[in-house]
C-alpha atoms as a PDB file:
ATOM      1  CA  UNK A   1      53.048 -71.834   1.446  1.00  0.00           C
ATOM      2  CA  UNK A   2      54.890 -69.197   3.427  1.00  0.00           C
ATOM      3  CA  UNK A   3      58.729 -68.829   3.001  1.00  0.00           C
ATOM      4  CA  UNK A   4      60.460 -70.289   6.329  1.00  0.00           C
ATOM      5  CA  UNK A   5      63.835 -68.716   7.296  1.00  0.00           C
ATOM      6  CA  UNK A   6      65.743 -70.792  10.078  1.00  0.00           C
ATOM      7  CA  UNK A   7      66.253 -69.682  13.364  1.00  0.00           C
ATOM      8  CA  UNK A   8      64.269 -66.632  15.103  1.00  0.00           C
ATOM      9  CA  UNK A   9      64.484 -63.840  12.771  1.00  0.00           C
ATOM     10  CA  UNK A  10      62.054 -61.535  14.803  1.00  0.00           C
ATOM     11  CA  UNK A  11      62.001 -61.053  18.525  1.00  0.00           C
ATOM     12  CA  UNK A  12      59.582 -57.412  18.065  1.00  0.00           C
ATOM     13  CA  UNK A  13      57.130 -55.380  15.382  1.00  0.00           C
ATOM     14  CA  UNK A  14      60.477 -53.221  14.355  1.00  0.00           C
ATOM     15  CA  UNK A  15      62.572 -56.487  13.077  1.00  0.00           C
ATOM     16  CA  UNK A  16      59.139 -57.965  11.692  1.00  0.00           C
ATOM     17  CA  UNK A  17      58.654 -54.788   9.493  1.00  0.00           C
ATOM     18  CA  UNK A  18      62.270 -55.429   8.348  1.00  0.00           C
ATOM     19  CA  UNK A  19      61.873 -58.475   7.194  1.00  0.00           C
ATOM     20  CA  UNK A  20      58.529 -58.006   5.529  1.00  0.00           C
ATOM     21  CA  UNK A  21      60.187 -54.863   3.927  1.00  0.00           C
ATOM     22  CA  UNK A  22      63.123 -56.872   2.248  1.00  0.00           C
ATOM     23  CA  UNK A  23      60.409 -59.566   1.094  1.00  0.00           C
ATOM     24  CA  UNK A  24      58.885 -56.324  -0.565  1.00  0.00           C
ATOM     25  CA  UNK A  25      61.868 -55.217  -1.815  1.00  0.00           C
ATOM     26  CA  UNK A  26      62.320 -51.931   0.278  1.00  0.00           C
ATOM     27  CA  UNK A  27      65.191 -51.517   1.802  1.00  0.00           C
ATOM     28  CA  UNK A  28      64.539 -47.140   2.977  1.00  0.00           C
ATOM     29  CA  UNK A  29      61.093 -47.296   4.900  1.00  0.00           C
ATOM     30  CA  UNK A  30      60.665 -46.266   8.523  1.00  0.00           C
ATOM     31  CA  UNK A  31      58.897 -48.420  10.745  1.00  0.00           C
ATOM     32  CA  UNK A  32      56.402 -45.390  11.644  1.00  0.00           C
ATOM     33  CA  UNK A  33      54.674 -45.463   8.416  1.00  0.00           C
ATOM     34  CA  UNK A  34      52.966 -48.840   8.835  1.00  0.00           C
ATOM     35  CA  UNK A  35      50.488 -47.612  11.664  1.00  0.00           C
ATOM     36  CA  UNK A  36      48.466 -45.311   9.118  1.00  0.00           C
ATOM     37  CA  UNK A  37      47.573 -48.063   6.584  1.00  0.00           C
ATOM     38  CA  UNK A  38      46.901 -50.889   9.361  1.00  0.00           C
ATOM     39  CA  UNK A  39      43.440 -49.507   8.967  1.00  0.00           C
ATOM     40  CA  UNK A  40      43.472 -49.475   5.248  1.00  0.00           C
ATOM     41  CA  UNK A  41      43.745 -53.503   5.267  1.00  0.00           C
ATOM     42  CA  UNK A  42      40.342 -55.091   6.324  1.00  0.00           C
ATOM     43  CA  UNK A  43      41.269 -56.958   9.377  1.00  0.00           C
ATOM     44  CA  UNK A  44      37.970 -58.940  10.450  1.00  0.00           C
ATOM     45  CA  UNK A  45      39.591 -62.464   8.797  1.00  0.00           C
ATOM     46  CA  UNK A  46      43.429 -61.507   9.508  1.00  0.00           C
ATOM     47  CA  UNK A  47      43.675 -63.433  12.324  1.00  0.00           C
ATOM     48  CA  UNK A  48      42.139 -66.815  11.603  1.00  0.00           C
ATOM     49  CA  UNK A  49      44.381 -66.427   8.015  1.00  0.00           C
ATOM     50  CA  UNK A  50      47.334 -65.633   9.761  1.00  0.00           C
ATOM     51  CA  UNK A  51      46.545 -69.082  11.935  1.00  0.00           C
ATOM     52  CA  UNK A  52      45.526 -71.097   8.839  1.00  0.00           C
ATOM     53  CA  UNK A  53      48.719 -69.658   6.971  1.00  0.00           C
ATOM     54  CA  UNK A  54      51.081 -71.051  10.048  1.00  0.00           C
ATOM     55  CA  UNK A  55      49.646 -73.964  10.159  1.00  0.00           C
ATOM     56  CA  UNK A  56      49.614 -75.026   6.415  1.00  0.00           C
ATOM     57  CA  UNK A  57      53.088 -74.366   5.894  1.00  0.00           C
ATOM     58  CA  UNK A  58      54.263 -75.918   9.409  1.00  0.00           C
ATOM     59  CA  UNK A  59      52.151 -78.978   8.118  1.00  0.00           C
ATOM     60  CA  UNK A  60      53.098 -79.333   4.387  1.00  0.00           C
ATOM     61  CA  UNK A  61      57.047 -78.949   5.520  1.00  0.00           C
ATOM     62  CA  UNK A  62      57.548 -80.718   8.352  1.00  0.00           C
ATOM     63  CA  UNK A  63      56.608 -84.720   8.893  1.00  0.00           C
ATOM     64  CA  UNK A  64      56.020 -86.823  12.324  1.00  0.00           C
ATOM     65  CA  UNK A  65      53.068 -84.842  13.237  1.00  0.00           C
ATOM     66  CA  UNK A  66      54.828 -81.674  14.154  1.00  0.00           C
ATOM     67  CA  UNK A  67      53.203 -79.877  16.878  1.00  0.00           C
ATOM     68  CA  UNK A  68      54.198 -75.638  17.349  1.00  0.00           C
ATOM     69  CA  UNK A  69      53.677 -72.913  19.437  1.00  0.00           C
ATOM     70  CA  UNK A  70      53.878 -69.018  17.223  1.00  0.00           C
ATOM     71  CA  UNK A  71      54.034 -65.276  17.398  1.00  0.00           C
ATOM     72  CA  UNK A  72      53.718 -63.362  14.666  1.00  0.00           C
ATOM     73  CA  UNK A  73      52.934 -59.917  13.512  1.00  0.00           C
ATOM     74  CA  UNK A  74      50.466 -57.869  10.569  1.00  0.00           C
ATOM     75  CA  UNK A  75      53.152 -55.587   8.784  1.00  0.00           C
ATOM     76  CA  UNK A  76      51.274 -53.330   6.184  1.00  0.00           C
ATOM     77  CA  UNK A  77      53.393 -52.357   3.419  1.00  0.00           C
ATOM     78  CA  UNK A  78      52.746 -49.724   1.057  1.00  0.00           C
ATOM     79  CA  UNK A  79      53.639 -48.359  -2.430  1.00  0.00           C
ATOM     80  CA  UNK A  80      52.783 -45.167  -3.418  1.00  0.00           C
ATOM     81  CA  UNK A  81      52.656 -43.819  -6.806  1.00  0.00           C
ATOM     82  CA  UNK A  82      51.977 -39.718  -8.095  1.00  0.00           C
ATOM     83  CA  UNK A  83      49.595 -39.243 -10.619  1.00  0.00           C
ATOM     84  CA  UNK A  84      47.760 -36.190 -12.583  1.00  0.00           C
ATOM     85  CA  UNK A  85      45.049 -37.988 -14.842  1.00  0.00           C
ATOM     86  CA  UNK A  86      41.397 -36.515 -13.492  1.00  0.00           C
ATOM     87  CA  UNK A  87      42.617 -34.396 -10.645  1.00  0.00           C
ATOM     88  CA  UNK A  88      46.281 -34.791  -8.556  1.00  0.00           C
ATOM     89  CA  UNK A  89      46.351 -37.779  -6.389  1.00  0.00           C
ATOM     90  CA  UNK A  90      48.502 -39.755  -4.613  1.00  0.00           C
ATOM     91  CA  UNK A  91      47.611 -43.809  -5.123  1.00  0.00           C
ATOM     92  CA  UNK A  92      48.950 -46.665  -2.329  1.00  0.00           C
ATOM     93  CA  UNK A  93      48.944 -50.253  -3.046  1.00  0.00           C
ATOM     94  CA  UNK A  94      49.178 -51.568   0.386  1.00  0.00           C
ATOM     95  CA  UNK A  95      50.434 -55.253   1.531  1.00  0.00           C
ATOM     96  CA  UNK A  96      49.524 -57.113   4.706  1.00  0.00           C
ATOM     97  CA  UNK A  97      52.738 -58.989   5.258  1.00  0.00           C
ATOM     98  CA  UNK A  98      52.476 -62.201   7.922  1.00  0.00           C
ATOM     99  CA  UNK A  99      55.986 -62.398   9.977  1.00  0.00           C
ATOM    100  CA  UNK A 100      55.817 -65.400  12.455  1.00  0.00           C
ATOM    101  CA  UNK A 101      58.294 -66.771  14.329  1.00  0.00           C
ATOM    102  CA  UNK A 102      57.474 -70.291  15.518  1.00  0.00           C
ATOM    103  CA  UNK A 103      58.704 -72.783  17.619  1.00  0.00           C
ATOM    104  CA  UNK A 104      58.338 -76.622  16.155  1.00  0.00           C
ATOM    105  CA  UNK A 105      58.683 -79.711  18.012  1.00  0.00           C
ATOM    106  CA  UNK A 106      58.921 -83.162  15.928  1.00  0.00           C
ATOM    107  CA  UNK A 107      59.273 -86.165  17.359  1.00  0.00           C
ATOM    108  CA  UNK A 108      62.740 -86.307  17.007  1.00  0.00           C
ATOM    109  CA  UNK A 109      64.020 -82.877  16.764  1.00  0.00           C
ATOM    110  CA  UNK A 110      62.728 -79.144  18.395  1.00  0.00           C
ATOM    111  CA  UNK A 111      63.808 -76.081  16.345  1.00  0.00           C
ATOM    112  CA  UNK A 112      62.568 -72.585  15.324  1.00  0.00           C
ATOM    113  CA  UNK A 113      61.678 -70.773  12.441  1.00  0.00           C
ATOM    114  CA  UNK A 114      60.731 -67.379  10.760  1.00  0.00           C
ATOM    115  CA  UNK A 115      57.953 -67.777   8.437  1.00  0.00           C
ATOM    116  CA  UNK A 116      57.413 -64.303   5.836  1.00  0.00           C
ATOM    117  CA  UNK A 117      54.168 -63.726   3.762  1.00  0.00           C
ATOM    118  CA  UNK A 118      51.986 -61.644   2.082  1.00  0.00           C
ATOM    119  CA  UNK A 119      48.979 -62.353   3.202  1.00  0.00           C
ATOM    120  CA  UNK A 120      46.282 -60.898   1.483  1.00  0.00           C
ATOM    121  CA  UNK A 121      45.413 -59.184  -1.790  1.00  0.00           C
ATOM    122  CA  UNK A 122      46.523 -55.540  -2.192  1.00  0.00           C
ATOM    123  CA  UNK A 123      44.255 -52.844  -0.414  1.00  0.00           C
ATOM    124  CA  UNK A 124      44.082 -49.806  -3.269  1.00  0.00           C
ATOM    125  CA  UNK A 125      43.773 -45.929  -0.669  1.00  0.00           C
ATOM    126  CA  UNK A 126      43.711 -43.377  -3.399  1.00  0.00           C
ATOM    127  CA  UNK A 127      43.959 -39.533  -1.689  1.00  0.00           C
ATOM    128  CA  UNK A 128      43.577 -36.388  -4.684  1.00  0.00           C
ATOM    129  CA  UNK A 129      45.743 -33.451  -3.664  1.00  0.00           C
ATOM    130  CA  UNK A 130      41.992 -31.482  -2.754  1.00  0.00           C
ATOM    131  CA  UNK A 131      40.889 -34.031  -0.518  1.00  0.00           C
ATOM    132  CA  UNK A 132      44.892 -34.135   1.689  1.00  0.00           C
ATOM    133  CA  UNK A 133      44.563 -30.228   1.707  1.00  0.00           C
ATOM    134  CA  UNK A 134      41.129 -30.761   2.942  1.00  0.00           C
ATOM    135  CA  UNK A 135      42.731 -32.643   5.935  1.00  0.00           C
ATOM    136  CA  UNK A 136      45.685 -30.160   6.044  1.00  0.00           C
ATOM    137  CA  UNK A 137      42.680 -27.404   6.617  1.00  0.00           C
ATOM    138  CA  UNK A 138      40.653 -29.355   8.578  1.00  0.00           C
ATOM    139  CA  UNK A 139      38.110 -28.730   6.277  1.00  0.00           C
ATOM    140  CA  UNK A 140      36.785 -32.408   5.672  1.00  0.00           C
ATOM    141  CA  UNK A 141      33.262 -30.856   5.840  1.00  0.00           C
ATOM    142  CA  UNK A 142      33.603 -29.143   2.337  1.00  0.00           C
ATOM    143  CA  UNK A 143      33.198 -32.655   0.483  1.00  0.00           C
ATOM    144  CA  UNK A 144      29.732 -34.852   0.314  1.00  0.00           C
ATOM    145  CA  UNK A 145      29.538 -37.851   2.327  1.00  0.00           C
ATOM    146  CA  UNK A 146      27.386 -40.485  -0.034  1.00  0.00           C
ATOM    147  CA  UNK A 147      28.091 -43.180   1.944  1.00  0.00           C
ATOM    148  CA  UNK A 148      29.087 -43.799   5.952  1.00  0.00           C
ATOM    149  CA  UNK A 149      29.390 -47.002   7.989  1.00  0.00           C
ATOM    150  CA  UNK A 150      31.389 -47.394  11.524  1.00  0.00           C
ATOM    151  CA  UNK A 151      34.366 -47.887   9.245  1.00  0.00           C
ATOM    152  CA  UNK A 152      34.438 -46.243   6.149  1.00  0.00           C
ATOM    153  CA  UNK A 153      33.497 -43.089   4.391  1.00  0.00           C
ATOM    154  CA  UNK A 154      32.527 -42.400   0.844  1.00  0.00           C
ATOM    155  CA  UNK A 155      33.425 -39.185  -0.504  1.00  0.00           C
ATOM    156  CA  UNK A 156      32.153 -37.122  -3.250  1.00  0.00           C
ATOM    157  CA  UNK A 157      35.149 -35.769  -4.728  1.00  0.00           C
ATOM    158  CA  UNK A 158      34.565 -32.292  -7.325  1.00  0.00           C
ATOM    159  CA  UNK A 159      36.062 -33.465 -10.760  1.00  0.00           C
ATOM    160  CA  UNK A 160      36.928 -37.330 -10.233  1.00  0.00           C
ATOM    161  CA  UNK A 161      35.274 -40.571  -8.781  1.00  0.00           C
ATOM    162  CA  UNK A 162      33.953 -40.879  -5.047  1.00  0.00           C
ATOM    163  CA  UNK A 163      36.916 -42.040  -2.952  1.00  0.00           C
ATOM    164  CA  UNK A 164      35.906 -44.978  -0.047  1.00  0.00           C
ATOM    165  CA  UNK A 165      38.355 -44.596   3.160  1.00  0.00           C
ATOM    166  CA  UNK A 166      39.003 -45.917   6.333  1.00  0.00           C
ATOM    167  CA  UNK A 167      37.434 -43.999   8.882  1.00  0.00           C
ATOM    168  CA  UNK A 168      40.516 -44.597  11.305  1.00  0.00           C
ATOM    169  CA  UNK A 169      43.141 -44.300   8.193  1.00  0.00           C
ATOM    170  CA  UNK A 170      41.623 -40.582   7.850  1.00  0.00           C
ATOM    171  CA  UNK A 171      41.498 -39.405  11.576  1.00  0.00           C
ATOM    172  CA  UNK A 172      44.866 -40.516  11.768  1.00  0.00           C
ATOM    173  CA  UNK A 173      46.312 -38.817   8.871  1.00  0.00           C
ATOM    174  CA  UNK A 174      44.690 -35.970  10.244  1.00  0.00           C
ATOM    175  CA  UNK A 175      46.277 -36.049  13.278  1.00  0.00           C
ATOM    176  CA  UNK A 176      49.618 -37.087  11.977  1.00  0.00           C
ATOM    177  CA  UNK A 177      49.438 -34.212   9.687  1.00  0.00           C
ATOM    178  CA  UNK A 178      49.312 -32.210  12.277  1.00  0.00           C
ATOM    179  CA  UNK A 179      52.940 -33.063  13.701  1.00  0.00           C
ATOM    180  CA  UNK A 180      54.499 -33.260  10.505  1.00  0.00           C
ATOM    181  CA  UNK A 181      54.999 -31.663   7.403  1.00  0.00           C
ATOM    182  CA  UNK A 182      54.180 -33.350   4.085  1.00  0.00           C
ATOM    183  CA  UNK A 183      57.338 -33.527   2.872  1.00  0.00           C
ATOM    184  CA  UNK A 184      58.481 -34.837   6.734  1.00  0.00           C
ATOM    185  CA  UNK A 185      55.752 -37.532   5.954  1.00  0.00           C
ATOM    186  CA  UNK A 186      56.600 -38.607   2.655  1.00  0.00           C
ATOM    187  CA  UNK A 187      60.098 -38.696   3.985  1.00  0.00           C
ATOM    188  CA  UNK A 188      59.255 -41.913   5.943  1.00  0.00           C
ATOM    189  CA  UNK A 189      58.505 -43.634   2.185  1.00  0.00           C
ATOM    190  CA  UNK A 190      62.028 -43.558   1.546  1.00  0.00           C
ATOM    191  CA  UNK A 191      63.294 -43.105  -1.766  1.00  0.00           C
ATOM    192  CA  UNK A 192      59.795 -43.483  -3.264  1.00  0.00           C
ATOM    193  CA  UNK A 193      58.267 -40.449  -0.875  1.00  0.00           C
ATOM    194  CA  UNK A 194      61.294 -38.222  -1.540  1.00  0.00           C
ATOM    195  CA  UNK A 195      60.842 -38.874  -5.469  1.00  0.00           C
ATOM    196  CA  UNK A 196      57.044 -37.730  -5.507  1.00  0.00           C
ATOM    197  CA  UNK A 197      57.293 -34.719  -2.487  1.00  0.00           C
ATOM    198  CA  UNK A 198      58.155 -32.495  -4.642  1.00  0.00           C
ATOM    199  CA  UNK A 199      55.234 -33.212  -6.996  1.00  0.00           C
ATOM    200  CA  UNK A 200      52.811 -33.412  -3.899  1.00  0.00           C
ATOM    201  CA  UNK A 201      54.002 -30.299  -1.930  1.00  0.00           C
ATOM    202  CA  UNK A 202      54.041 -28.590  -5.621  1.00  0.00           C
ATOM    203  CA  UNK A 203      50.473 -29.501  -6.534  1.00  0.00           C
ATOM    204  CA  UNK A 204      49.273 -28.594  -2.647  1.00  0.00           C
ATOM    205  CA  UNK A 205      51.000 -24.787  -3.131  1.00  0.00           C
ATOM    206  CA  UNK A 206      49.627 -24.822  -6.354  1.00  0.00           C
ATOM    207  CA  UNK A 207      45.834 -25.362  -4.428  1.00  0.00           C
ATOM    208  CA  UNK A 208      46.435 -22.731  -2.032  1.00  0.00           C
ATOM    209  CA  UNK A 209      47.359 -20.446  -4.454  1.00  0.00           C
ATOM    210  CA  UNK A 210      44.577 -20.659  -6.516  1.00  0.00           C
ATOM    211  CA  UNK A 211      42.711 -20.428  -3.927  1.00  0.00           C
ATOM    212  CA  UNK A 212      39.920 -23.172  -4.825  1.00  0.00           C
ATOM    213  CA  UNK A 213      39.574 -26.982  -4.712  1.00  0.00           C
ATOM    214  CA  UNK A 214      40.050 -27.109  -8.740  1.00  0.00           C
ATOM    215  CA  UNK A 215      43.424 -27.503  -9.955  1.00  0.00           C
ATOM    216  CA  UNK A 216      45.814 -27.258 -12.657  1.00  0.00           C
ATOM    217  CA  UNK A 217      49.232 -29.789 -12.981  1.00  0.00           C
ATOM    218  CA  UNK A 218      51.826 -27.163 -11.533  1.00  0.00           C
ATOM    219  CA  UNK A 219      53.632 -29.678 -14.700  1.00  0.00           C
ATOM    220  CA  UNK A 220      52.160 -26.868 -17.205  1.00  0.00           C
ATOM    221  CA  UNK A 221      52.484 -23.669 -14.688  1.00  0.00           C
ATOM    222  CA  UNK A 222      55.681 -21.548 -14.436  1.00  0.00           C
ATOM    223  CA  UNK A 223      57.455 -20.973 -11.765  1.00  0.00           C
ATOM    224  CA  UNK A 224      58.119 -18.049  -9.323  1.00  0.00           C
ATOM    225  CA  UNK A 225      60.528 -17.397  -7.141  1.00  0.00           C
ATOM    226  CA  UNK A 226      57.832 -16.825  -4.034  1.00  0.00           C
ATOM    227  CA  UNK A 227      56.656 -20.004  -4.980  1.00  0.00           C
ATOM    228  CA  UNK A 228      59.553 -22.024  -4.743  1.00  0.00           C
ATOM    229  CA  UNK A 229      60.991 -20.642  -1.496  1.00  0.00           C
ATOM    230  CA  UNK A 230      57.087 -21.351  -0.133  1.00  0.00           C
ATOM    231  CA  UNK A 231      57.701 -24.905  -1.424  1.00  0.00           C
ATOM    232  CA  UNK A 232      60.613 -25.842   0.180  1.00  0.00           C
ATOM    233  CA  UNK A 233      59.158 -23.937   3.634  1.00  0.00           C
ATOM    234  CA  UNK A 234      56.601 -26.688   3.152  1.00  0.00           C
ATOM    235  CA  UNK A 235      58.906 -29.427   2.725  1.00  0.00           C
ATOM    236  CA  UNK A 236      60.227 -28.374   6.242  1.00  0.00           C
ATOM    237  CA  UNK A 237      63.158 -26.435   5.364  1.00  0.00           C
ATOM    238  CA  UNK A 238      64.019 -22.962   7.635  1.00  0.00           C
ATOM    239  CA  UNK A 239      63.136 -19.580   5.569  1.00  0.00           C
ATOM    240  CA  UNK A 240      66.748 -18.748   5.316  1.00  0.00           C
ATOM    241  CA  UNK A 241      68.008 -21.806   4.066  1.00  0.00           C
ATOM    242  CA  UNK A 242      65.468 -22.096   1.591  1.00  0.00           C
ATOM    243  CA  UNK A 243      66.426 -18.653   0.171  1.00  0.00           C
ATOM    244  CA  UNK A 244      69.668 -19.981   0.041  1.00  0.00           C
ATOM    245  CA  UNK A 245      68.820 -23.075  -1.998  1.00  0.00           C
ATOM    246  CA  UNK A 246      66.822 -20.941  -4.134  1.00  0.00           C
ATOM    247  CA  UNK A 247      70.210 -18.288  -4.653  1.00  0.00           C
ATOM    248  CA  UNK A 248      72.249 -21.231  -5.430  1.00  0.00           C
ATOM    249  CA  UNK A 249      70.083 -22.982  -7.822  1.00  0.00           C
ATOM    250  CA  UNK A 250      68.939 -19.621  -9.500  1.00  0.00           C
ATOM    251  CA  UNK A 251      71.997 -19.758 -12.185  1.00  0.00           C
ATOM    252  CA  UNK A 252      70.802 -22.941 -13.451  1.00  0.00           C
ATOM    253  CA  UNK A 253      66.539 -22.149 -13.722  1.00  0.00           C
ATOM    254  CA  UNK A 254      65.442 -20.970 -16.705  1.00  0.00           C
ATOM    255  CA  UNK A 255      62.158 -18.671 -17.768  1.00  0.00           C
ATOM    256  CA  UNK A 256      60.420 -21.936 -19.609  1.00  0.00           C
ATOM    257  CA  UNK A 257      61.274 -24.445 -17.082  1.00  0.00           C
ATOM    258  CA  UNK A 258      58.088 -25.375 -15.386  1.00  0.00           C
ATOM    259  CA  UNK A 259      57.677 -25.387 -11.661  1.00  0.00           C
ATOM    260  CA  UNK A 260      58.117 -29.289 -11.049  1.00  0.00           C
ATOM    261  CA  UNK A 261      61.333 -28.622 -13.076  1.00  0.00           C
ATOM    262  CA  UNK A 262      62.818 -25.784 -11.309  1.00  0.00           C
ATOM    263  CA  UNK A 263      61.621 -27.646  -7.801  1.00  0.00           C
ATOM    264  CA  UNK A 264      63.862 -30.959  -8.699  1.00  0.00           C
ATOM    265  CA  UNK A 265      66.839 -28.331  -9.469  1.00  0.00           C
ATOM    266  CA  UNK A 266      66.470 -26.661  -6.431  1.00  0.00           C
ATOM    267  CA  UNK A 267      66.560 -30.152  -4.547  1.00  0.00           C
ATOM    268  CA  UNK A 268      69.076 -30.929  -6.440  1.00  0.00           C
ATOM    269  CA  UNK A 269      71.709 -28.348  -5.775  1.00  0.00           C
ATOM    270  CA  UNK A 270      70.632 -28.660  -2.242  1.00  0.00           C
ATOM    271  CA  UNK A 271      71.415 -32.437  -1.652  1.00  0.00           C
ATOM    272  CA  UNK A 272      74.974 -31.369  -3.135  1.00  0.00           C
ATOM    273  CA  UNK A 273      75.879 -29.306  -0.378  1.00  0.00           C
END
């Protein structure tokens, strides 16, 4: 049954997402974030659950044949986790959260309520670091399709398992991409995008400067100083103020730190300014 908060708790999609982010437990996440992985939750059966949900938990709470009118709205929610076993790859667990607010009549009483769920099972999107610079290049066309359907793409991936997408999940990270930086991307996470940015953006500079869709954990690679002031220029930061970061920071790098290290120093000194 879905957990009913009293009164209207909702009146648009904005204070929907907020309360299926504090069901989540996410307190940092921008609204804009949700519209990518909509298409990463199978949505033929969403809206006869959604119904079925309401109704249930109007139903099992409420006595004297209650009779109710609703709105509610599909809030996807997603987790995203950094990892470097097989190749570099970013993982989601996404959420469908239900948030309806419904109006009840009884026969004795008329009230309204906010009703908060998660709907369905996780959706798993996995995206290796070859495949997003792919999309950064628009160079989707390098990778085998094995599979293709009017929603979703398989994808032989070089060096790790095929990856199935969402058709509309990748044409709109492509064209999001192309407004925003990664890092400005990962941004809209929260606390969980800023932690892994510099491990993405890291592992995408480490791509481009090998020059080839195999790569090496920029966790074993040393760093440069031409590669750390191209880092932050990727996580959206000005030329000259990434210089400066870097001139701060320099006292405290050392020749064996690796480049994921000296990246989280640089950050570091820079969010202490």
């Amino acid at each position: 049954m879905m957990k009913v908060l009293p009164g209207r708790q909702a009146r648009n999609f904005e204070e929907a997402a907020d309360l299926a982010f504090q069901e989540a437990g996410i307190d940092d996440m921008s609204h804009g974030v949700t519209d990518l992985f909509t298409a990463a939750v199978e949505a033929s059966t969403l809206g006869s659950e959604a119904e079925k949900a309401i109704a249930a938990t109007i139903r099992g709470k409420y006595r004297n044949k209650p009779e109710w009118e609703s709105k509610w709205w599909r809030v996807p929610v997603p987790v995203l986790h950094y990892d470097t076993r097989d190749v570099p790859h970013i993982t989601f667990e996404v959420k469908m959260y239900l948030v309806a607010v419904v109006e009840v009549e009884t026969s004795d009483d008329v009230f309204t309520v906010t009703l908060v769920e998660a709907t369905v099972k996780p959706e798993t999107v996995i995206i290796p670091m070859v495949f997003l610079q792919a999309v950064l290049d628009d160079d989707l066309g390098r990778f085998g399709i094995l599979a293709k359907s009017g929603s979703h793409t398989t994808w032989d991936i070089p060096g790790t398992r095929a990856i199935r997408l969402p058709n509309d999940f990748t044409n709109k990270l492509g064209e999001l991409l192309k407004r925003k930086s990664i890092a400005m991307w990962l941004e809209g996470f929260g606390s969980q995008g800023k932690s892994v940015a510099p491990l993405v953006v890291g592992s995408l500079l480490g791509l481009e400067f090998q020059g080839t869709a195999q790569t090496v954990p920029l966790g074993r690679q040393p760093w440069t100083t031409e590669q750390l002031v191209k880092a932050l220029e990727g996580m959206a930061y000005p030329a000259s103020e990434a210089k400066e970061m870097f001139n701060r920071a320099a006292p405290g790098l050392r020749a064996d730190h690796t480049f994921e290290e000296a990246l989280r120093i640089v950050l570091q000194k820079g969010e202490q300014l």
